[in-house]
Protein backbone atom coordinates (compact mmCIF):
# COMPACT_ATOMS: atom_id res chain seq x y z
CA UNK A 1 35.63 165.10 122.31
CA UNK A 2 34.50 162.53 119.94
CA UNK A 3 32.17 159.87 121.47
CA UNK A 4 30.79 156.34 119.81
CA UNK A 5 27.76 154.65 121.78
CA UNK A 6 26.90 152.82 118.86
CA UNK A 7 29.66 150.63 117.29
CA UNK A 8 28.70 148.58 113.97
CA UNK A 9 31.49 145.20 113.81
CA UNK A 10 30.54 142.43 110.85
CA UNK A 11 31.94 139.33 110.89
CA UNK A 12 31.89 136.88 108.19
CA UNK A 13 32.82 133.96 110.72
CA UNK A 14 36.39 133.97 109.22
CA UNK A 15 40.10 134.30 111.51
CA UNK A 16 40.17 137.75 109.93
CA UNK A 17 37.12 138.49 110.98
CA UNK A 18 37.50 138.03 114.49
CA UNK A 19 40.80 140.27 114.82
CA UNK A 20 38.69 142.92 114.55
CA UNK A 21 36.64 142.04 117.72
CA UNK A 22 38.88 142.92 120.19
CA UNK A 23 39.33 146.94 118.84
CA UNK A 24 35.92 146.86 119.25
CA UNK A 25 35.63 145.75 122.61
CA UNK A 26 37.94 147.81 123.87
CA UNK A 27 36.35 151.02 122.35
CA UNK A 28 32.91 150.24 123.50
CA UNK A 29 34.34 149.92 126.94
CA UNK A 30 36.54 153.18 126.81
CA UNK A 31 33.38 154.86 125.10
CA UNK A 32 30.92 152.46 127.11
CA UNK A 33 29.25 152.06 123.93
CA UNK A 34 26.84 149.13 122.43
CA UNK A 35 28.53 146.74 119.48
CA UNK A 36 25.82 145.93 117.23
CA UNK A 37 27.74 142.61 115.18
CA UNK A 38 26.37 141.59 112.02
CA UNK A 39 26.49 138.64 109.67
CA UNK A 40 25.28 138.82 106.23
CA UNK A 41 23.91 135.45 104.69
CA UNK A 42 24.61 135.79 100.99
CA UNK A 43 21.09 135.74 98.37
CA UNK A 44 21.14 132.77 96.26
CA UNK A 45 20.10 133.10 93.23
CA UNK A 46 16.86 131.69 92.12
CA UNK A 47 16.46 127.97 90.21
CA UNK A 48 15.76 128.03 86.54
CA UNK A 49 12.07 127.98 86.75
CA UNK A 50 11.25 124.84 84.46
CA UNK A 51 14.08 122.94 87.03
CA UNK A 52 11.02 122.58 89.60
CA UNK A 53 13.90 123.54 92.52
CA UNK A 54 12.15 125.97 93.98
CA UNK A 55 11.05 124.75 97.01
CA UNK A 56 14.75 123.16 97.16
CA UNK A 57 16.09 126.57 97.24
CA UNK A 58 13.49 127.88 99.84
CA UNK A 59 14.70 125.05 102.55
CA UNK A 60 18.21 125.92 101.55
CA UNK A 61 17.86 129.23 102.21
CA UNK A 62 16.14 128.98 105.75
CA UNK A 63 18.44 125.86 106.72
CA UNK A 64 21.49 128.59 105.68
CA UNK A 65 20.07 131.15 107.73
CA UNK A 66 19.38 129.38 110.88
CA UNK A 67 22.99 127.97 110.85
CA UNK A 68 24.23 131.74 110.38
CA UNK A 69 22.14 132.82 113.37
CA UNK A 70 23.39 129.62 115.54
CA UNK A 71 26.77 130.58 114.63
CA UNK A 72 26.48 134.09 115.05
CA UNK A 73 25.39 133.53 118.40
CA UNK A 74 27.68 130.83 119.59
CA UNK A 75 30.95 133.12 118.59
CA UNK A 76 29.37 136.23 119.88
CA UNK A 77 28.80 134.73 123.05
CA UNK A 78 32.60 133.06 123.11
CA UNK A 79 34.39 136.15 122.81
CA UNK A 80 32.49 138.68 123.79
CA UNK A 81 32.65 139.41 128.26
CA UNK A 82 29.62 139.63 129.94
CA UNK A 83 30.74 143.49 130.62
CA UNK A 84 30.66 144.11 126.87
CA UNK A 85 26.63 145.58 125.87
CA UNK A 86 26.03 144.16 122.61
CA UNK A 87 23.18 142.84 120.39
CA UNK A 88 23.50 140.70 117.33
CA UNK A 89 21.98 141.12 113.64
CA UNK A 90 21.88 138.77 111.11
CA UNK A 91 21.23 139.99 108.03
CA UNK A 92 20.69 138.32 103.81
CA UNK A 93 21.83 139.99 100.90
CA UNK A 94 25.34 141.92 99.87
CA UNK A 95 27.15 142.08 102.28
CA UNK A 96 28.70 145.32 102.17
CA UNK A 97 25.19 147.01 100.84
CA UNK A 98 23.94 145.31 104.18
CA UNK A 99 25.94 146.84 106.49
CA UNK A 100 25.88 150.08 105.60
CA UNK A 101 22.26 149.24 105.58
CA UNK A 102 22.96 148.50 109.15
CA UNK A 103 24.72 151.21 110.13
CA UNK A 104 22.40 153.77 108.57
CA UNK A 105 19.11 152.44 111.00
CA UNK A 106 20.66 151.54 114.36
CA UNK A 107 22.67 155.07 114.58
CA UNK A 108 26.44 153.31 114.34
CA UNK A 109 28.56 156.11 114.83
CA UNK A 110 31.88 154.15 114.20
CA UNK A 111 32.24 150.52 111.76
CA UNK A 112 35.21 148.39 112.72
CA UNK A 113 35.67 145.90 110.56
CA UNK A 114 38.60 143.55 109.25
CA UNK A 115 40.14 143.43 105.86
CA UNK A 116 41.61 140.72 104.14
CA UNK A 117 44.10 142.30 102.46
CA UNK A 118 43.69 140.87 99.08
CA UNK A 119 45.81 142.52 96.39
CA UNK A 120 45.93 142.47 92.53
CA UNK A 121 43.82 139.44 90.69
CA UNK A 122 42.78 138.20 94.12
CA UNK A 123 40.80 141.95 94.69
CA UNK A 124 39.84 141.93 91.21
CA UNK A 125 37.58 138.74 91.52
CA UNK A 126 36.95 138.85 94.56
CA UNK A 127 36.13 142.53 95.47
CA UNK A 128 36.36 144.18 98.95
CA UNK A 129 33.56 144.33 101.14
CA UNK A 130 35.88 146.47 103.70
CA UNK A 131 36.76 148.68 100.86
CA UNK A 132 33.36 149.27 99.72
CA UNK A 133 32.05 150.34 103.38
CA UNK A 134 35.24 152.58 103.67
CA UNK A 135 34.15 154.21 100.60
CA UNK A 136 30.34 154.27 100.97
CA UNK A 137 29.80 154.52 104.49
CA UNK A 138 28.70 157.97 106.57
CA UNK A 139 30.36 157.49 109.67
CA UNK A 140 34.40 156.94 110.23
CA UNK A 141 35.54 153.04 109.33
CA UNK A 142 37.96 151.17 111.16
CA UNK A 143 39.89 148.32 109.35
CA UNK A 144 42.07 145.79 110.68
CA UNK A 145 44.30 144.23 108.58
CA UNK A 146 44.66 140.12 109.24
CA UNK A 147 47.45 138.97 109.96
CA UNK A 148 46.94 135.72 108.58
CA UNK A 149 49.76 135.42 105.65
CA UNK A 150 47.80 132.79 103.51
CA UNK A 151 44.38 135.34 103.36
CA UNK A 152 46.48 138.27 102.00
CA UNK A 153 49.16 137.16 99.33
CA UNK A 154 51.18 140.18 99.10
């Protein structure tokens, strides 16, 4: 029988994100497995150097992160039960490079993760961080498509 005692679920704080939280609660307690949930706070890219921003950019950056990490926290802790064994990661650079990043050194043996269903121009510009884990990732994926109508024009 297959068995997952390490579940990987990102969330980018969005609705869509968090429709994915419940598959993954409910397969950590049917597999009483650990969620690992990770955020990924984007890189900036660095000032032009004759701006003089740099140190700008550098309390930026840390005031960014520490608001991911309160936030991560905060909605962890609101929707996750106290019977649920879980530990948070927060994460910088691309997203989707970062999770399977993620996956790779914690032993995740199963990545549940929402998609926002973009289609045409949308996915063009935008990209598909779920689609790029689907693709890259060594362990199975499971999506959830949002239901939200105004995230996926169809």
């Amino acid at each position: 029988m297959v068995q997952f005692s390490h579940i990987l679920c990102p969330t980018d704080f969005s609705e869509a994100s968090l429709e994915a939280f419940p598959y993954a609660m409910e397969l950590a307690r049917l597999f009483k497995a650990e969620i690992l949930f990770i955020h990924v706070v984007p890189v900036l890219p660095p000032p032009p150097a004759d701006f003089g921003f740099e140190s700008a950019v550098v309390v930026f950056a840390s005031a960014l992160r520490k608001d991911a990490e309160e936030r991560l926290n905060k909605l962890v802790s609101a929707h996750v039960p106290p019977d649920i064994k879980f530990r948070v990661v927060l994460a910088q650079g691309h997203a989707a490079e970062e999770i399977l990043r993620a996956a790779d050194e914690n032993q995740i043996e199963l990545i549940i993760i929402a998609t926002h269903g973009l289609t045409g121009w949308r996915h063009l510009i935008f990209g598909s961080v779920a689609e790029k884990v689907v693709r890259l990732a060594k362990v199975p994926v499971l999506t959830v498509r949002c239901h939200d109508k105004s995230l996926g024009q169809r």
